[in-house]
C-alpha atoms as a PDB file:
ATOM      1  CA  UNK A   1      18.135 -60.741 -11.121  1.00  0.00           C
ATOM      2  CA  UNK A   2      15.761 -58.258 -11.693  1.00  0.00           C
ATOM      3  CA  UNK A   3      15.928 -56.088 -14.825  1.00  0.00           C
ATOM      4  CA  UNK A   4      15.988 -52.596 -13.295  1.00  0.00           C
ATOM      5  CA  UNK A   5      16.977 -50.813  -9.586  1.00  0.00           C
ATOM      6  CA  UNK A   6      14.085 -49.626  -7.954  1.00  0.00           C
ATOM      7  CA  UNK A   7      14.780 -46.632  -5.618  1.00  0.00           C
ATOM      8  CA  UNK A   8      11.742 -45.585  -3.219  1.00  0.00           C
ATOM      9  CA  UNK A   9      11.900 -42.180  -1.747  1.00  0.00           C
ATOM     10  CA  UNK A  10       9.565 -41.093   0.664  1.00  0.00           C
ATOM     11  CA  UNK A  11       9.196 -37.910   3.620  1.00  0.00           C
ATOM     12  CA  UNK A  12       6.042 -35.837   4.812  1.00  0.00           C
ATOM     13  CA  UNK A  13       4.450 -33.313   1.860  1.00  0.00           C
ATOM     14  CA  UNK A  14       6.565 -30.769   0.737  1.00  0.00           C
ATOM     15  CA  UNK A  15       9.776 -32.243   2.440  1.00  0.00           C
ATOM     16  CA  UNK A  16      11.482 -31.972  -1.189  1.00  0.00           C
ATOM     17  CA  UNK A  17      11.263 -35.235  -2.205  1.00  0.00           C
ATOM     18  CA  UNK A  18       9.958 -34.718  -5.652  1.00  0.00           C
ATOM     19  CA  UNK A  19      12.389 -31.947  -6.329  1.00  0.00           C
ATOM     20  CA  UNK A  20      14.851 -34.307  -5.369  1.00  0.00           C
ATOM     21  CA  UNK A  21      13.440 -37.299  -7.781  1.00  0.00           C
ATOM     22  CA  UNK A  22      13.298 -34.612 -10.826  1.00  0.00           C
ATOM     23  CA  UNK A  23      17.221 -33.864  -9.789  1.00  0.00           C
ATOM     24  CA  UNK A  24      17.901 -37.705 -10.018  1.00  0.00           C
ATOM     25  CA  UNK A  25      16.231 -37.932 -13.523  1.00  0.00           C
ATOM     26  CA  UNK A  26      17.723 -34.872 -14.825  1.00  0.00           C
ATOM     27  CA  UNK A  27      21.303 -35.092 -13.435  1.00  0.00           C
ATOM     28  CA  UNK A  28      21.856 -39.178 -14.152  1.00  0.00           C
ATOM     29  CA  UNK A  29      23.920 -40.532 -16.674  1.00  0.00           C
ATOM     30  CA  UNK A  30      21.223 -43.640 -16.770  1.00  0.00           C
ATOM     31  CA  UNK A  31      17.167 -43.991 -18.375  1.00  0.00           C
ATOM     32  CA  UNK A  32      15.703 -43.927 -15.316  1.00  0.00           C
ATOM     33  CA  UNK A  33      11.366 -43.718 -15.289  1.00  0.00           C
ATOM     34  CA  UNK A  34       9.072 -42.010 -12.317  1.00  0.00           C
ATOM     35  CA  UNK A  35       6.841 -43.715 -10.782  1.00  0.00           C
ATOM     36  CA  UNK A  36       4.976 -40.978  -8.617  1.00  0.00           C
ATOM     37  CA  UNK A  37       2.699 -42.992  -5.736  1.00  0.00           C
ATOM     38  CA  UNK A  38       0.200 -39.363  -6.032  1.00  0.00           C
ATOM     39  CA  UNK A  39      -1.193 -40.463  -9.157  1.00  0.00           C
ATOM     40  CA  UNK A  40      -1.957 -44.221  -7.422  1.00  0.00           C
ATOM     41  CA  UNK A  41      -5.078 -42.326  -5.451  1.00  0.00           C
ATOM     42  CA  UNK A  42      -8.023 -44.280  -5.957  1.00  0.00           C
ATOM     43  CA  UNK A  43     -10.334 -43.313  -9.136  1.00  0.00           C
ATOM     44  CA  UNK A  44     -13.703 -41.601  -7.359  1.00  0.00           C
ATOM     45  CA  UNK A  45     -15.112 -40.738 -10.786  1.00  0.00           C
ATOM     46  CA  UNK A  46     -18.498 -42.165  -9.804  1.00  0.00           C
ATOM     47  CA  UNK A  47     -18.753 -40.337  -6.412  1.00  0.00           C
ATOM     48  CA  UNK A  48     -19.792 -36.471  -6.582  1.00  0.00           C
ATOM     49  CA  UNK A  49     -17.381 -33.892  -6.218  1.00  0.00           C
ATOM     50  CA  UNK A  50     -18.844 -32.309  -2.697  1.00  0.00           C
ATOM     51  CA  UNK A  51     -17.888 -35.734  -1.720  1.00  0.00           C
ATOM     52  CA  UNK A  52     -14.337 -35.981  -3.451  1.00  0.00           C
ATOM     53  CA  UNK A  53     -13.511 -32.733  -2.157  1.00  0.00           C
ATOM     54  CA  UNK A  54     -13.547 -34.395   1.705  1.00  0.00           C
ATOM     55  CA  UNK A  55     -11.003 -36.972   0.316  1.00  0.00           C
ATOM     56  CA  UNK A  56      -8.225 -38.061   3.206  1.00  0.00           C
ATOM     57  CA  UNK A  57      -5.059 -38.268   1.147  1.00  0.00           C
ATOM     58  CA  UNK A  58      -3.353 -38.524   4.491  1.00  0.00           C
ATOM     59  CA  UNK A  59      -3.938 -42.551   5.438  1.00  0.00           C
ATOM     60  CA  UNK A  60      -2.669 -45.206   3.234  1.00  0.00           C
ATOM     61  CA  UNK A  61      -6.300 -46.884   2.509  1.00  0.00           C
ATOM     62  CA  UNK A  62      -6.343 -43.797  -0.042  1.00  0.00           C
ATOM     63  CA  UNK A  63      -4.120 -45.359  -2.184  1.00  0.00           C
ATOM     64  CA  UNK A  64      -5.116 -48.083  -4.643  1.00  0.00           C
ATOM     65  CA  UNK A  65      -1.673 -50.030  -3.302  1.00  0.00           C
ATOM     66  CA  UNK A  66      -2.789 -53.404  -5.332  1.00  0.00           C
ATOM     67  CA  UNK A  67      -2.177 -51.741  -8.612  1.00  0.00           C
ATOM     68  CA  UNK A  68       0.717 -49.811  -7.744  1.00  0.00           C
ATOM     69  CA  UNK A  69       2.369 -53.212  -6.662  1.00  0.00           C
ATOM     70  CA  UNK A  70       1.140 -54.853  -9.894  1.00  0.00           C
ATOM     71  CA  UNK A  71       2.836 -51.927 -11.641  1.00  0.00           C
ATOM     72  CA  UNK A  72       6.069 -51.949 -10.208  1.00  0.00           C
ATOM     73  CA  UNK A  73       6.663 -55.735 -10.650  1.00  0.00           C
ATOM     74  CA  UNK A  74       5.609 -55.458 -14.299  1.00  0.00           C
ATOM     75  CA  UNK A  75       8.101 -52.633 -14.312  1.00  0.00           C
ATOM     76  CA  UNK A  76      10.588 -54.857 -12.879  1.00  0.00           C
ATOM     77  CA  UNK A  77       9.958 -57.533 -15.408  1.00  0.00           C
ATOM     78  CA  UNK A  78      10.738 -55.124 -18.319  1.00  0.00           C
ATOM     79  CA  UNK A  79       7.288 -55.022 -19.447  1.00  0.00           C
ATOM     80  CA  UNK A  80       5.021 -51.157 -19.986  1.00  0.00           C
ATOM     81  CA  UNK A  81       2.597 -50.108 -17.895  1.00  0.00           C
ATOM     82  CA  UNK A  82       0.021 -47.901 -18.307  1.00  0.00           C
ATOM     83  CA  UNK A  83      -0.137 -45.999 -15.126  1.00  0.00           C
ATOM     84  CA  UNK A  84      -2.785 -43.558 -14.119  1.00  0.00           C
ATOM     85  CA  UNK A  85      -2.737 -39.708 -13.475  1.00  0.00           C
ATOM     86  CA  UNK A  86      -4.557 -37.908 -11.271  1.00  0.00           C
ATOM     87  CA  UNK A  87      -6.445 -34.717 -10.988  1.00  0.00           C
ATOM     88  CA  UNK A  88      -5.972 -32.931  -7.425  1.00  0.00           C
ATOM     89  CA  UNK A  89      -8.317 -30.053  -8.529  1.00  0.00           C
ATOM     90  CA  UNK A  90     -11.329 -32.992  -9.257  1.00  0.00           C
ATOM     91  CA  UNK A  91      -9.971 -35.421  -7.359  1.00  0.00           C
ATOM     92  CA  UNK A  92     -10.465 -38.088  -9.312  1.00  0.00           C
ATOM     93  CA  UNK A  93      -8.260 -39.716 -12.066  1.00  0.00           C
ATOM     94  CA  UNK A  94      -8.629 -38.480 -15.650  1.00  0.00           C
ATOM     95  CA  UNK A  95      -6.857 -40.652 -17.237  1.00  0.00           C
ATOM     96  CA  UNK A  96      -3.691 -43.200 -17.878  1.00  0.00           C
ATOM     97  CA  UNK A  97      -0.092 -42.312 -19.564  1.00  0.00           C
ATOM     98  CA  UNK A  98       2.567 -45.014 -20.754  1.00  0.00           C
ATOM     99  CA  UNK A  99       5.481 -45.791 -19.206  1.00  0.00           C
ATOM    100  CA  UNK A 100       7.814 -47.706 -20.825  1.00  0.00           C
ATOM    101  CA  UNK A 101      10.431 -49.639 -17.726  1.00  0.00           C
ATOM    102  CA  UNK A 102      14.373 -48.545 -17.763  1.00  0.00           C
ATOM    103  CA  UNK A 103      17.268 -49.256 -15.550  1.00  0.00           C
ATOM    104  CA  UNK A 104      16.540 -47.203 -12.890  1.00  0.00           C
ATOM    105  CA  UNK A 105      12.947 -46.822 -11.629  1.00  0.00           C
ATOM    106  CA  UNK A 106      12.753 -43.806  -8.705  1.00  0.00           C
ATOM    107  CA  UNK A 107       9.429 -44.008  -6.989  1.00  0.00           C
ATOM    108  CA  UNK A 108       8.214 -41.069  -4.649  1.00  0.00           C
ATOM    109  CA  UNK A 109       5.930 -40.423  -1.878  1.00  0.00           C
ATOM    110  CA  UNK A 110       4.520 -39.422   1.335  1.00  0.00           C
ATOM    111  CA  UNK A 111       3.625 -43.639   1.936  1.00  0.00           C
ATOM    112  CA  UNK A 112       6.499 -44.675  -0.869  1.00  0.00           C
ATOM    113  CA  UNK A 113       8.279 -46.845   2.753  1.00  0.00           C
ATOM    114  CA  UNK A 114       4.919 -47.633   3.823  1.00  0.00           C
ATOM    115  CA  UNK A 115       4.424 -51.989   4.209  1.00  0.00           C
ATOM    116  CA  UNK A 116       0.794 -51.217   2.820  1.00  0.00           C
ATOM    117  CA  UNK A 117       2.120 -49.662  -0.290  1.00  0.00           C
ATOM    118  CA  UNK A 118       4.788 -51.625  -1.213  1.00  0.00           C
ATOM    119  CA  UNK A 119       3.225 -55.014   0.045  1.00  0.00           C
ATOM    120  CA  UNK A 120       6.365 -57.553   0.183  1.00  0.00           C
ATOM    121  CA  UNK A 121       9.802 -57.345   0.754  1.00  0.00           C
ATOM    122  CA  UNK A 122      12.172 -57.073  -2.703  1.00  0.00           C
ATOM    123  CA  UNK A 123       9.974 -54.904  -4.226  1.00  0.00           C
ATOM    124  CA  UNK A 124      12.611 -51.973  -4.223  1.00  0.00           C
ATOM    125  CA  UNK A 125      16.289 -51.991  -3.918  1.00  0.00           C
ATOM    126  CA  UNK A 126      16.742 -48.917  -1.749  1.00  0.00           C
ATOM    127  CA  UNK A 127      14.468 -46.937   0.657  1.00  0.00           C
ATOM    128  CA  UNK A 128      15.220 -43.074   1.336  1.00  0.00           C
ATOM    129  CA  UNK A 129      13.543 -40.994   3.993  1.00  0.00           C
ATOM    130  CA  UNK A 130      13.369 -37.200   3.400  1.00  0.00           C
ATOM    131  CA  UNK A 131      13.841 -35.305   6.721  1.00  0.00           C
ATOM    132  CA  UNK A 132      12.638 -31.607   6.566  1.00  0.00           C
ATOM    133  CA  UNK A 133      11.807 -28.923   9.170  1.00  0.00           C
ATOM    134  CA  UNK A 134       8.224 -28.833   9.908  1.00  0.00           C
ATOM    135  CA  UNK A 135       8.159 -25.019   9.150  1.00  0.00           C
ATOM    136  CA  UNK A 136       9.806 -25.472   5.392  1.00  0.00           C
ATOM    137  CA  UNK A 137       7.437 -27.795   4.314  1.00  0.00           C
ATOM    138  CA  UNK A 138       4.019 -25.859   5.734  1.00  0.00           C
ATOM    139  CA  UNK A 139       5.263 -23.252   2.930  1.00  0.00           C
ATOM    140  CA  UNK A 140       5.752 -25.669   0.209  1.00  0.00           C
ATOM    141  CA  UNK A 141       2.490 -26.717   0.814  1.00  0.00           C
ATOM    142  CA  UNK A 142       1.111 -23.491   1.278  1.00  0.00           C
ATOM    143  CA  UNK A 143       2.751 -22.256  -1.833  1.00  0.00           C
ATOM    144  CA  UNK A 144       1.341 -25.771  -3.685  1.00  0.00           C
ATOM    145  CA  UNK A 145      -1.721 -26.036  -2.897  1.00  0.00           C
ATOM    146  CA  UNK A 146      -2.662 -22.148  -3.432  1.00  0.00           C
ATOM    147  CA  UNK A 147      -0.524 -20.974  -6.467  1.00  0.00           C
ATOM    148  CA  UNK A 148      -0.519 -24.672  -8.392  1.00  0.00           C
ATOM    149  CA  UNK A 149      -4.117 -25.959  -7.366  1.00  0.00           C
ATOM    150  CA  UNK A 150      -5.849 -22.777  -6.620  1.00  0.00           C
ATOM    151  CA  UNK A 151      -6.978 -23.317  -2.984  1.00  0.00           C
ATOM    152  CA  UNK A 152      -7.897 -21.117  -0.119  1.00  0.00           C
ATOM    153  CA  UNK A 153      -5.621 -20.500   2.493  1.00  0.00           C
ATOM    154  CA  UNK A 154      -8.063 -21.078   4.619  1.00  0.00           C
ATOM    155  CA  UNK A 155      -9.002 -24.661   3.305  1.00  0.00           C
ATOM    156  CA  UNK A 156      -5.181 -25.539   3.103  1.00  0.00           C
ATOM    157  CA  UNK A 157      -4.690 -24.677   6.707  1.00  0.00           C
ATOM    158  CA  UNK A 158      -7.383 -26.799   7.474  1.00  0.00           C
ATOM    159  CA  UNK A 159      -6.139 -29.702   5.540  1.00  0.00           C
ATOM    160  CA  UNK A 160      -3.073 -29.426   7.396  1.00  0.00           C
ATOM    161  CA  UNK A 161      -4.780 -28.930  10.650  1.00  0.00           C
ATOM    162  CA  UNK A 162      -7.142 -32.286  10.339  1.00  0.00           C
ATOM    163  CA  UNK A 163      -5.486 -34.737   8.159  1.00  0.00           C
ATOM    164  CA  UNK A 164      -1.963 -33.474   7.146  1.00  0.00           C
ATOM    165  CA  UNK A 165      -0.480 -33.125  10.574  1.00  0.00           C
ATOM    166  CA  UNK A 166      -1.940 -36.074  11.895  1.00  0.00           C
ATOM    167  CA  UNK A 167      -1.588 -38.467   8.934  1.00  0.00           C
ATOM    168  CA  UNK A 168       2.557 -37.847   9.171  1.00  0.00           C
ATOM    169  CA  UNK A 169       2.474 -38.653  12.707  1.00  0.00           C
ATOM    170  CA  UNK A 170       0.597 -41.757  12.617  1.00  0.00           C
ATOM    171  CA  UNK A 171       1.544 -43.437   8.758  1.00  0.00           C
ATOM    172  CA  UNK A 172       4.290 -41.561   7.177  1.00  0.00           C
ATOM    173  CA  UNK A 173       6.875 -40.468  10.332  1.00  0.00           C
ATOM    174  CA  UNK A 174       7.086 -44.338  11.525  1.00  0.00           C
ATOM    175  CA  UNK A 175       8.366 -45.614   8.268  1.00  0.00           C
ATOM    176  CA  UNK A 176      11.681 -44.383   8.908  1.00  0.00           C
ATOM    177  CA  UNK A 177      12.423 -47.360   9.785  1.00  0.00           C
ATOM    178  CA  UNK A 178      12.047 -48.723   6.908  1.00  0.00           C
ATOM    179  CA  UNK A 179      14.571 -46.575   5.006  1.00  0.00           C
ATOM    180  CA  UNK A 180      18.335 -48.098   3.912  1.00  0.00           C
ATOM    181  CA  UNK A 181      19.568 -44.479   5.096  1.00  0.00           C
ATOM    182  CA  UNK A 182      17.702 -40.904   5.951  1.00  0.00           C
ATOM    183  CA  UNK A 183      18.601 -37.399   4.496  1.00  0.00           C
ATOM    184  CA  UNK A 184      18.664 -34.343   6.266  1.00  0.00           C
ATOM    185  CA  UNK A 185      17.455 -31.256   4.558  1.00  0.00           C
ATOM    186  CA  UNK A 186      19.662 -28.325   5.672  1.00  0.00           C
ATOM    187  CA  UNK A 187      18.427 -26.317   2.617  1.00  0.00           C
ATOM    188  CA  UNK A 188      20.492 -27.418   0.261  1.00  0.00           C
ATOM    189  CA  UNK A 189      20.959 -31.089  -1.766  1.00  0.00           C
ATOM    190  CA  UNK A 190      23.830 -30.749  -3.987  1.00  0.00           C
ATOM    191  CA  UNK A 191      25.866 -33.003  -1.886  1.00  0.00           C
ATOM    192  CA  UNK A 192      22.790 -35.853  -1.510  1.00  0.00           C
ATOM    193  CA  UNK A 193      22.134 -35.322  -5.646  1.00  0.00           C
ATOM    194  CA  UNK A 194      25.712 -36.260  -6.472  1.00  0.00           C
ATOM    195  CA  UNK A 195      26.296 -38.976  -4.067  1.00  0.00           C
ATOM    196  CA  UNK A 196      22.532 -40.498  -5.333  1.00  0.00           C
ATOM    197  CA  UNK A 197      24.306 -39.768  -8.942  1.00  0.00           C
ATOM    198  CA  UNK A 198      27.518 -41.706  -8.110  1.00  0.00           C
ATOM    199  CA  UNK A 199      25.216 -44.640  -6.459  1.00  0.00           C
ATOM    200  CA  UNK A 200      23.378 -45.022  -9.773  1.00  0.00           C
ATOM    201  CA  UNK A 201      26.259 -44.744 -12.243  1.00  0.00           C
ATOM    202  CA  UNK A 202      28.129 -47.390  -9.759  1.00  0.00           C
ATOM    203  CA  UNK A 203      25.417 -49.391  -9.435  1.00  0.00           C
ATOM    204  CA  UNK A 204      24.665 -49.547 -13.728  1.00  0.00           C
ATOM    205  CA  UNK A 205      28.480 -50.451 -14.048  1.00  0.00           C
ATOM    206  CA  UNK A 206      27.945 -53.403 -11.752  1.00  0.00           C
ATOM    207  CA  UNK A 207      24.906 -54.653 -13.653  1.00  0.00           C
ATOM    208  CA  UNK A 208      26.692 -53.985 -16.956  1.00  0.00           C
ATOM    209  CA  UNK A 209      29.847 -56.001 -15.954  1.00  0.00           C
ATOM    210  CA  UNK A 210      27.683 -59.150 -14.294  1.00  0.00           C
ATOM    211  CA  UNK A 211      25.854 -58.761 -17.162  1.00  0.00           C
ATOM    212  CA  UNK A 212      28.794 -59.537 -19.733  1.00  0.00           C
ATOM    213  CA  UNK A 213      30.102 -62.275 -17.420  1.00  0.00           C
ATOM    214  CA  UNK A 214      26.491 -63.607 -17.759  1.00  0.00           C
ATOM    215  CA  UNK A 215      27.034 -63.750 -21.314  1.00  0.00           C
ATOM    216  CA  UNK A 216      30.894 -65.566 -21.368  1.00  0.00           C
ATOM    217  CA  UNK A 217      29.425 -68.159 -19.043  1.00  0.00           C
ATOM    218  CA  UNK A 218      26.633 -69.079 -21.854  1.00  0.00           C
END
């Protein structure tokens, strides 16, 4: 049995997914860690910056999915990792943070159902697809991209407009069906936060109580 329950939630860019992984890690009665699949972009530090800004973060190839794999098995073997972070203004990495494995791991985004990402079968416990009107998550984007990484309108509309748009239909829409069960965002997640919450606490008493008949068997 593997030492932690690895939860993969994935949906198109600004479907709410993230909000709804920082919900699960504040809200839980469990340790769980975050394994965000943004900061898994490939390290361009060597290639100039007029070329990073033309970066596709829309198609899977962007993501360096070998050591994201490595990562989450070490996580599921109880051992650290040091996972990178990643700079969307230089778009590049700038550097690596420690994180140490828990119970729960909750991984998140756009390609977190993608087979290119996650490789092999087993590697998570539980797939979740994010479902969010089209129009909602152009203005979390918007509202991203301009406020948090100081972009143009212009350039995000063109983002959207090239690779955004295009990269959900093709790589991130299809991997639906790859998801144990789909959430609808109707504008609110209360209800999907405290059935996720009931999941996890259920799912840490099970492991708890196979755990302890583990140890009268010995």
């Amino acid at each position: 049995m593997a030492l932690n329950y690895v939860i993969a939630i994935a949906g198109a860019s600004g479907s709410g997914k993230t909000a709804l992984r920082k919900r699960l890690v504040k809200e839980s009665s469990v340790p769980i860690c975050e394994l965000p699949i943004d900061h898994y972009y490939r390290d361009q530090t060597d290639i100039p910056k007029s070329v990073r800004e033309k970066t596709n973060y829309d198609e899977p190839a962007a993501i360096d999915a070998g050591l994201f794999s490595q990562h989450v098995k070490a996580l599921r073997r109880g051992e650290p990792i040091s996972r990178p972070t990643y700079d969307f203004n230089e778009h590049t990495r700038n550097g690596t943070v420690l994180v140490e494995p828990k119970p729960f791991v909750i991984i998140e985004g756009i390609f977190a159902l993608h087979p290119e990402i996650y490789q092999e079968e087993g590697l998570y416990d539980l797939g979740i697809f994010v479902n969010t009107p089209e129009r909602t998550c152009v203005a979390r984007r918007f509202r991203r991209d301009t406020v948090e990484r100081g972009r143009s309108a212009e350039s995000v509309y063109e983002q959207l407009v090239t690779t955004v748009f295009p990269g959900y239909d093709h790589h991130v829409a299809p991997t639906r069906e790859h998801a144990d069960f789909q959430i609808y965002w109707d504008g609110n997640m209360d209800n999907v936060v405290e059935n996720l919450k009931h999941l996890v606490a259920g799912v840490s008493c099970r492991r708890e109580l196979e755990k302890q008949l583990q140890m009268l068997d010995e």
